[in-house]
N, C-alpha and C. Protein backbone atom coordinates (compact mmCIF):
# COMPACT_ATOMS: atom_id res chain seq x y z
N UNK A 1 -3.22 -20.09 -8.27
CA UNK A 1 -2.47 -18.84 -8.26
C UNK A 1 -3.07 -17.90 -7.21
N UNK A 2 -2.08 -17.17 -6.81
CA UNK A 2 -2.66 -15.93 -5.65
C UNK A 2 -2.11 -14.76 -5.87
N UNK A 3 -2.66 -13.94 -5.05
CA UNK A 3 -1.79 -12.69 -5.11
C UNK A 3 -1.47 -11.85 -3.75
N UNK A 4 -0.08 -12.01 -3.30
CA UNK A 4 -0.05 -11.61 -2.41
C UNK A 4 0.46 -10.05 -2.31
N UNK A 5 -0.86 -9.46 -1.32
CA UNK A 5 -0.87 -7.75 -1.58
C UNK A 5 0.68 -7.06 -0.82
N UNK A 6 0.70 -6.11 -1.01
CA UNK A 6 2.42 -5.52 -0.75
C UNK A 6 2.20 -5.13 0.88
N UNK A 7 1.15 -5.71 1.62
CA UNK A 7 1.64 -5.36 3.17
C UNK A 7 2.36 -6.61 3.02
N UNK A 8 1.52 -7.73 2.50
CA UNK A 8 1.95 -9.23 2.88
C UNK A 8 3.56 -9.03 2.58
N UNK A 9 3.80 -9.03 1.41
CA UNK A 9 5.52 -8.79 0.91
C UNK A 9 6.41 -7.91 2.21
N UNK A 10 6.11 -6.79 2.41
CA UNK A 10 6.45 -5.45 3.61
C UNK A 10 7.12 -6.35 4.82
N UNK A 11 5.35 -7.32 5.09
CA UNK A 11 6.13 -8.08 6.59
C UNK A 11 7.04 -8.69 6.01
N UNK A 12 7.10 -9.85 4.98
CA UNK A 12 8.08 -11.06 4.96
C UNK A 12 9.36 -10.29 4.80
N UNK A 13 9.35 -9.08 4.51
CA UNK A 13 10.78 -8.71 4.18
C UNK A 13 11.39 -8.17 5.18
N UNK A 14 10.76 -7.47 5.71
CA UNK A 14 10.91 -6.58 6.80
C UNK A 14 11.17 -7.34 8.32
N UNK A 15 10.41 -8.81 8.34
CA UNK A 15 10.30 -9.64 9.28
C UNK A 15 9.22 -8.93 10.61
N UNK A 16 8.32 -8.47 10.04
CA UNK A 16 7.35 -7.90 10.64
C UNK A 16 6.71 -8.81 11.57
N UNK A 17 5.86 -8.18 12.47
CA UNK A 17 4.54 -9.61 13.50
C UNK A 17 4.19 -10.46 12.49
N UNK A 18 3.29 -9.92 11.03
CA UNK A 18 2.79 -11.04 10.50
C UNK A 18 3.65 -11.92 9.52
N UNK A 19 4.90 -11.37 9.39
CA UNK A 19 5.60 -12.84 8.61
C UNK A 19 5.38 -13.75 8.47
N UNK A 20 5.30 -14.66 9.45
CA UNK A 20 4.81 -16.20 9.49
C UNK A 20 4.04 -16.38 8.74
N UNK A 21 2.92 -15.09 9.34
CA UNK A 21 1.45 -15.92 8.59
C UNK A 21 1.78 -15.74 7.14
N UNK A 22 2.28 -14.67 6.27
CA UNK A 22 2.35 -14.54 5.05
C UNK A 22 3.44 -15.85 4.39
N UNK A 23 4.56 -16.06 5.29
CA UNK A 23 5.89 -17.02 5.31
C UNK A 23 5.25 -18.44 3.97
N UNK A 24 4.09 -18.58 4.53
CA UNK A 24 3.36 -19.77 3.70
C UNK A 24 3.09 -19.89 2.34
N UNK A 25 2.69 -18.55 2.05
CA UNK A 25 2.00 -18.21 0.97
C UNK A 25 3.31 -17.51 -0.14
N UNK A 26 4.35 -16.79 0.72
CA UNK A 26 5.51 -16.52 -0.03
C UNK A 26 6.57 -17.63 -0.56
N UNK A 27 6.40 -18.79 -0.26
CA UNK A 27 7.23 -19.85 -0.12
C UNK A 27 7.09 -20.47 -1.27
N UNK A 28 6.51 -20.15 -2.57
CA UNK A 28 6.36 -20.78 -4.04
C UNK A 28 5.94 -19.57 -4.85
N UNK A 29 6.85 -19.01 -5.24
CA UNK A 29 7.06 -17.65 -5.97
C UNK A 29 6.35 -18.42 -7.71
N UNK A 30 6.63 -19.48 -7.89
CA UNK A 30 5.45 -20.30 -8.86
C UNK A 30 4.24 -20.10 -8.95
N UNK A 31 3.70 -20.02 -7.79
CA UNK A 31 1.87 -20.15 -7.28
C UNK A 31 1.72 -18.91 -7.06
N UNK A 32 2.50 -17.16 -7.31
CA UNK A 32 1.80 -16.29 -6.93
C UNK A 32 1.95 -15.54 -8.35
N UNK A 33 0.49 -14.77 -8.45
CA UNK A 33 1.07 -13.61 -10.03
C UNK A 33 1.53 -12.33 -9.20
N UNK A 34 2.20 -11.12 -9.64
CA UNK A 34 2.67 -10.36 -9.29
C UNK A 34 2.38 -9.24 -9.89
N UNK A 35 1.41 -8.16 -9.58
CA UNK A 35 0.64 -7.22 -10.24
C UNK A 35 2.01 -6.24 -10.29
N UNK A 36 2.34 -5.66 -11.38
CA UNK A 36 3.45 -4.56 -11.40
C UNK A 36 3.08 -3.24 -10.29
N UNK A 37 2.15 -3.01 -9.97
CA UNK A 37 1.96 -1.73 -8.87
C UNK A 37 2.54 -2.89 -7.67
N UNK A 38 2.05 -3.59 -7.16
CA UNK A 38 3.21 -4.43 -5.91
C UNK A 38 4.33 -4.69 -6.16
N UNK A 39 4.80 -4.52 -6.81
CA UNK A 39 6.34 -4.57 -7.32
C UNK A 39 6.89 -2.93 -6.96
N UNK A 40 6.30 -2.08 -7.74
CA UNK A 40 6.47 -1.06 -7.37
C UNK A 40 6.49 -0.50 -5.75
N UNK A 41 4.75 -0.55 -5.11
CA UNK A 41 4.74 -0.47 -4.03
C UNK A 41 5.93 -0.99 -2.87
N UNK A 42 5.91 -1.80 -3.12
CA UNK A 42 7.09 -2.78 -2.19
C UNK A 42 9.07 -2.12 -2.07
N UNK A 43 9.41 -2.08 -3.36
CA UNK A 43 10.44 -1.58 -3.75
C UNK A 43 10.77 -0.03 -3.05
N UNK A 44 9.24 1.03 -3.85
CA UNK A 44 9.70 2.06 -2.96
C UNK A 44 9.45 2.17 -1.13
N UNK A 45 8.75 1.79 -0.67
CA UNK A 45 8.78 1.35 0.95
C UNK A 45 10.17 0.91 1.29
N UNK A 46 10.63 0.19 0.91
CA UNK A 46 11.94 -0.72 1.11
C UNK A 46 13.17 -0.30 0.88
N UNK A 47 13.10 0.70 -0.04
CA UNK A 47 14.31 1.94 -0.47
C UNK A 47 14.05 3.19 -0.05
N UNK A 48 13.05 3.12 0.81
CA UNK A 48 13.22 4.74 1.52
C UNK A 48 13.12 4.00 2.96
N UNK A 49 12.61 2.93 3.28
CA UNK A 49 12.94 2.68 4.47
C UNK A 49 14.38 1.74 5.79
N UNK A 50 14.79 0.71 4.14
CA UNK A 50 15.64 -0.02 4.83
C UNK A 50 17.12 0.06 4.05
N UNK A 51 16.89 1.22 2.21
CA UNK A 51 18.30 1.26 1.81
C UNK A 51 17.78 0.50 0.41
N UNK A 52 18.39 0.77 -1.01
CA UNK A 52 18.32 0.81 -2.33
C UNK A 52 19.13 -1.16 -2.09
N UNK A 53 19.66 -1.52 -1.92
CA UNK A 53 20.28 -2.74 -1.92
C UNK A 53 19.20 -3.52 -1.36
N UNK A 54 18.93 -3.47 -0.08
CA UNK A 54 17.85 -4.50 0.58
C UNK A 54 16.46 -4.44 -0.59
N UNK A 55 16.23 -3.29 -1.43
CA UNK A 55 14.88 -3.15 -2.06
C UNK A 55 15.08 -3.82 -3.37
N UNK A 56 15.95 -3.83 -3.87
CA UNK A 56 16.98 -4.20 -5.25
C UNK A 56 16.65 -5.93 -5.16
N UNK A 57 17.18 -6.62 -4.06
CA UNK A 57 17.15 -7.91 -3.27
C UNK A 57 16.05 -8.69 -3.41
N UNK A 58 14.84 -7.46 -2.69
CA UNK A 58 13.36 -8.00 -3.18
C UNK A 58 12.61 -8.05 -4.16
N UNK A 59 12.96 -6.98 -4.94
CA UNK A 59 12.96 -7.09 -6.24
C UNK A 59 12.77 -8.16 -7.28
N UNK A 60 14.54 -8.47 -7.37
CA UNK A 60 14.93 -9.78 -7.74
C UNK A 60 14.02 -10.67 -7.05
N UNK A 61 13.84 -10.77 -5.93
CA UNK A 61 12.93 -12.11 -5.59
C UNK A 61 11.58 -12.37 -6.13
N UNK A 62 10.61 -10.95 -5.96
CA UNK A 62 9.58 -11.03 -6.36
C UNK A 62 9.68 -10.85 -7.93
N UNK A 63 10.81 -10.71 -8.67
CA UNK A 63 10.20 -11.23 -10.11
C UNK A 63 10.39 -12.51 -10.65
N UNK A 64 10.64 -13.24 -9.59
CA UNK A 64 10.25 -14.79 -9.78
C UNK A 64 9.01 -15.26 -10.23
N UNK A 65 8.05 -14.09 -9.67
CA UNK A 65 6.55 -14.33 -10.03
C UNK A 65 6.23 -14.12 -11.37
N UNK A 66 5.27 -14.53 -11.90
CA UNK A 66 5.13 -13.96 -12.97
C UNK A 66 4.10 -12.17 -13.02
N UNK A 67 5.05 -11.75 -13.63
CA UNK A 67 4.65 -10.16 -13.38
C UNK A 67 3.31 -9.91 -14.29
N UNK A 68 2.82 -8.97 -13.66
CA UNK A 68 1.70 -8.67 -14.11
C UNK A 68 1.41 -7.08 -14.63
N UNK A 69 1.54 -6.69 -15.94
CA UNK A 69 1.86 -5.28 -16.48
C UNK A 69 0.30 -4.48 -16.21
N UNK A 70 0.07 -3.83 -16.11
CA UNK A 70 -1.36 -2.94 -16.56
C UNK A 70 -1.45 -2.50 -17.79
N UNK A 71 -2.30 -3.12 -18.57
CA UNK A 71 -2.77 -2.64 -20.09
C UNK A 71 -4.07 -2.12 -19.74
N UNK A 72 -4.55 -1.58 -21.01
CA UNK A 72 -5.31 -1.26 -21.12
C UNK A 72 -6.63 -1.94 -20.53
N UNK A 73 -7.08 -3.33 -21.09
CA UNK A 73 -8.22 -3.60 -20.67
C UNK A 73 -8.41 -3.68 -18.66
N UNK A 74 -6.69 -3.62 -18.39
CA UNK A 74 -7.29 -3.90 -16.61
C UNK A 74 -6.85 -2.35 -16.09
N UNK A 75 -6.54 -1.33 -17.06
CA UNK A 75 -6.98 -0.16 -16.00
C UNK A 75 -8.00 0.61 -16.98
N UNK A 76 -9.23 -0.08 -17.46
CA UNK A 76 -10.19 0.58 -17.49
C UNK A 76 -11.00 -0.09 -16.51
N UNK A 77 -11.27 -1.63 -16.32
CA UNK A 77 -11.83 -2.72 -15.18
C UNK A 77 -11.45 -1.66 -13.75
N UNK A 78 -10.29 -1.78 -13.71
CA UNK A 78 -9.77 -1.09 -12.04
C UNK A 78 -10.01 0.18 -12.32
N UNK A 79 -10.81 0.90 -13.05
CA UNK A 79 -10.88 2.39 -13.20
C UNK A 79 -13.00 2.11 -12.37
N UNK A 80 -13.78 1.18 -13.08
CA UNK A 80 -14.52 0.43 -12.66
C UNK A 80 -14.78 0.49 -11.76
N UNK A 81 -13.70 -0.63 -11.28
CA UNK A 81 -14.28 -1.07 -9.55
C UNK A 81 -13.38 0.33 -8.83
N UNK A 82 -12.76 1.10 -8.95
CA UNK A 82 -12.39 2.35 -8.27
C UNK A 82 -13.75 2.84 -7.88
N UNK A 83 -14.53 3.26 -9.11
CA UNK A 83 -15.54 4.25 -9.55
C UNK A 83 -16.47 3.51 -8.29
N UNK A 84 -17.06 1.99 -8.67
CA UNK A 84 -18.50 1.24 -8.08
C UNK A 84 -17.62 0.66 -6.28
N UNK A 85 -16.89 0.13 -6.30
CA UNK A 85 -16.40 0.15 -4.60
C UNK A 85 -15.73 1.17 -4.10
N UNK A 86 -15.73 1.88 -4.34
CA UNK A 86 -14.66 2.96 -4.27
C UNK A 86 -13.31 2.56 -3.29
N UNK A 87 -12.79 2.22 -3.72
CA UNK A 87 -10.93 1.77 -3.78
C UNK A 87 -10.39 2.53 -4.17
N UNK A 88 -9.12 3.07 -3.79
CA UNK A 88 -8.25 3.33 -3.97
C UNK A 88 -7.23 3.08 -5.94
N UNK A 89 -6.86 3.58 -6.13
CA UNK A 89 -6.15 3.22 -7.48
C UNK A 89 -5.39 1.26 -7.40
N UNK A 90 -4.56 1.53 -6.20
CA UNK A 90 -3.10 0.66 -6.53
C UNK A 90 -4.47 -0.17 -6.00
N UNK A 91 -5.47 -0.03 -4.88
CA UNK A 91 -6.27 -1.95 -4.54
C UNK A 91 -7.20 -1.69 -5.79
N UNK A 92 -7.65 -1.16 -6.43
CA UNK A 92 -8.36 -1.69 -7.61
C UNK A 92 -7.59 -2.22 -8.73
N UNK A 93 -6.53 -1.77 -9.20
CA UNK A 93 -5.63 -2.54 -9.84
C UNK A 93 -5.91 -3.86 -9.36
N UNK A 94 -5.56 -3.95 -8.46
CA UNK A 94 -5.07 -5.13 -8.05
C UNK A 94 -6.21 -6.39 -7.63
N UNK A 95 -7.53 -5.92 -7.29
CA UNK A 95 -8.53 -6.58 -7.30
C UNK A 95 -9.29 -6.95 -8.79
N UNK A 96 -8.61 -5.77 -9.86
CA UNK A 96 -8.94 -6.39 -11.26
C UNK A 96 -8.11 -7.08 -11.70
N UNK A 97 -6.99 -7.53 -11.58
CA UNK A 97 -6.17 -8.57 -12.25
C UNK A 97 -6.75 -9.54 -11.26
N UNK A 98 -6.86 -9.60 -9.75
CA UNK A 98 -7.06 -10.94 -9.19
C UNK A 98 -8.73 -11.61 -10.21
N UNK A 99 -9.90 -10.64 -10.00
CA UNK A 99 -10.71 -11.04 -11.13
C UNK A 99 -10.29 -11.74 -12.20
N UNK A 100 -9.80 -10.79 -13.10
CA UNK A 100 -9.33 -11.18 -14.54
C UNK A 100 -8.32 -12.52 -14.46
N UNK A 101 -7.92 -12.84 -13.47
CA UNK A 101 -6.76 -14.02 -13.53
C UNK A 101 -7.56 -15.22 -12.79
N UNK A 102 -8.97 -14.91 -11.87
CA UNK A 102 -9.67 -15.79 -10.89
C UNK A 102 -8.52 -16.21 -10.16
N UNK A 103 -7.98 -15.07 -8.81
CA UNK A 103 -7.17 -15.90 -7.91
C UNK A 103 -7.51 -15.02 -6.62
N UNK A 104 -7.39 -15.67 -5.56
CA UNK A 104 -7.20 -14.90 -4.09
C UNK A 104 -6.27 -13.64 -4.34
N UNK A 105 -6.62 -12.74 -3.21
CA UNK A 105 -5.89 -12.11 -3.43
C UNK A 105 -5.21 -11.84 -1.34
N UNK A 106 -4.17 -12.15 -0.89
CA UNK A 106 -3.76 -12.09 0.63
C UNK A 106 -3.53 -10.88 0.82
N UNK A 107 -4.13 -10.56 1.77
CA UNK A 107 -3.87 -9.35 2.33
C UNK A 107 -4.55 -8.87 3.61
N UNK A 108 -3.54 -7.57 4.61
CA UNK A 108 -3.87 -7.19 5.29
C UNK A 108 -4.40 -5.67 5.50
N UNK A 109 -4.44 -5.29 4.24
CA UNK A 109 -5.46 -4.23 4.02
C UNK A 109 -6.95 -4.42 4.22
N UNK A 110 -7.39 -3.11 5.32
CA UNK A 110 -8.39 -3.41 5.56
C UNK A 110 -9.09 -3.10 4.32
N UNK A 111 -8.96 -2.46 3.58
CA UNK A 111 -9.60 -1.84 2.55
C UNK A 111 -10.12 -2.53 1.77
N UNK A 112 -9.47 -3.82 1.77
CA UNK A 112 -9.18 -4.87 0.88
C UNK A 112 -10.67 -6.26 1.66
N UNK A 113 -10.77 -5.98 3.18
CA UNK A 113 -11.04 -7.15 3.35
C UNK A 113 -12.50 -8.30 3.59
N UNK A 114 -13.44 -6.78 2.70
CA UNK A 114 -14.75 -7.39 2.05
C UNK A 114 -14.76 -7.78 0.78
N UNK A 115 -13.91 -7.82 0.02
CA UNK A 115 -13.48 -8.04 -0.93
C UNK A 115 -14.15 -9.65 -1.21
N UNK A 116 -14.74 -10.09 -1.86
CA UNK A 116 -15.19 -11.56 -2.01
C UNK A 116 -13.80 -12.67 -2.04
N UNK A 117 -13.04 -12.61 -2.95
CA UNK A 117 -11.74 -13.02 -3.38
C UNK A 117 -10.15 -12.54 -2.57
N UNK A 118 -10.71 -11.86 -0.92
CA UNK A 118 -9.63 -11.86 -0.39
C UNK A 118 -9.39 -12.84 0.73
N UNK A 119 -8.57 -13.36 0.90
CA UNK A 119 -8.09 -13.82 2.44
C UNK A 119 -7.18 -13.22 3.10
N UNK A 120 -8.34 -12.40 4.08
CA UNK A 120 -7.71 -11.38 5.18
C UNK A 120 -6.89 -11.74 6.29
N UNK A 121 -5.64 -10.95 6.37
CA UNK A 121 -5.21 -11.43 7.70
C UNK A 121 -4.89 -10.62 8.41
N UNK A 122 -5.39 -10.35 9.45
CA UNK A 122 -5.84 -8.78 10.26
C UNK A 122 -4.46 -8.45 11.08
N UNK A 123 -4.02 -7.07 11.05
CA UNK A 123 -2.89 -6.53 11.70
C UNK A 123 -3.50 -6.39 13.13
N UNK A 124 -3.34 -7.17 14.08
CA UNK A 124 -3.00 -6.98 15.56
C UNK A 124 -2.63 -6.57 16.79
């Protein structure tokens, strides 16, 4: 299982430079979990940038994944690693479910890309 972060989603949808590289990893909506803040993230980018239908679209696609809610025990963890790496809210979320689930997490956040459990793919 992986998790691919919401730039990765942004390009494939958007058909951005890095598509391709993400193209791989989006291609078995089976093999990825789907943290509910990237669901979110993604959706609003995509409905203020390309129109409520195209975001609606991706939507539907990405809840092929299996979604991933925030309870309690992973936003006190991502409250945690906020506090000790200091991250951001939505990448600590999201670096505590990749923990809590043991999976990669793709992305081209730099923020993201000392992260032990990321595979970075650098914007160009």
């Amino acid at each position: 299982m992986i998790i691919v972060d919401s730039c990765g989603w942004l390009e494939w949808f958007t058909d951005g430079k890095l598509s391709n590289k993400y193209k791989e990893h989006l291609a078995a909506p089976d093999n990825i979990l789907m943290p509910a803040i990237i669901l979110y993230e993604v959706y609003k980018v995509l409905k203020r940038e390309v129109g409520e239908e195209k975001a609606l679209l991706a939507a539907g696609y990405m809840k092929n994944s299996q979604v991933i809610p925030l309870d309690a025990t992973l936003a006190l963890a991502a409250a945690d690693i906020a506090l000790y790496e200091n991250l951001a809210m939505a990448d600590a979320i999201i670096v505590a479910i990749s923990r809590a689930y043991n999976c990669k997490i793709i992305s081209s956040d730099a923020d993201l890309k000392d992260q032990v459990n990321v595979d970075y793919i650098p914007k160009k």
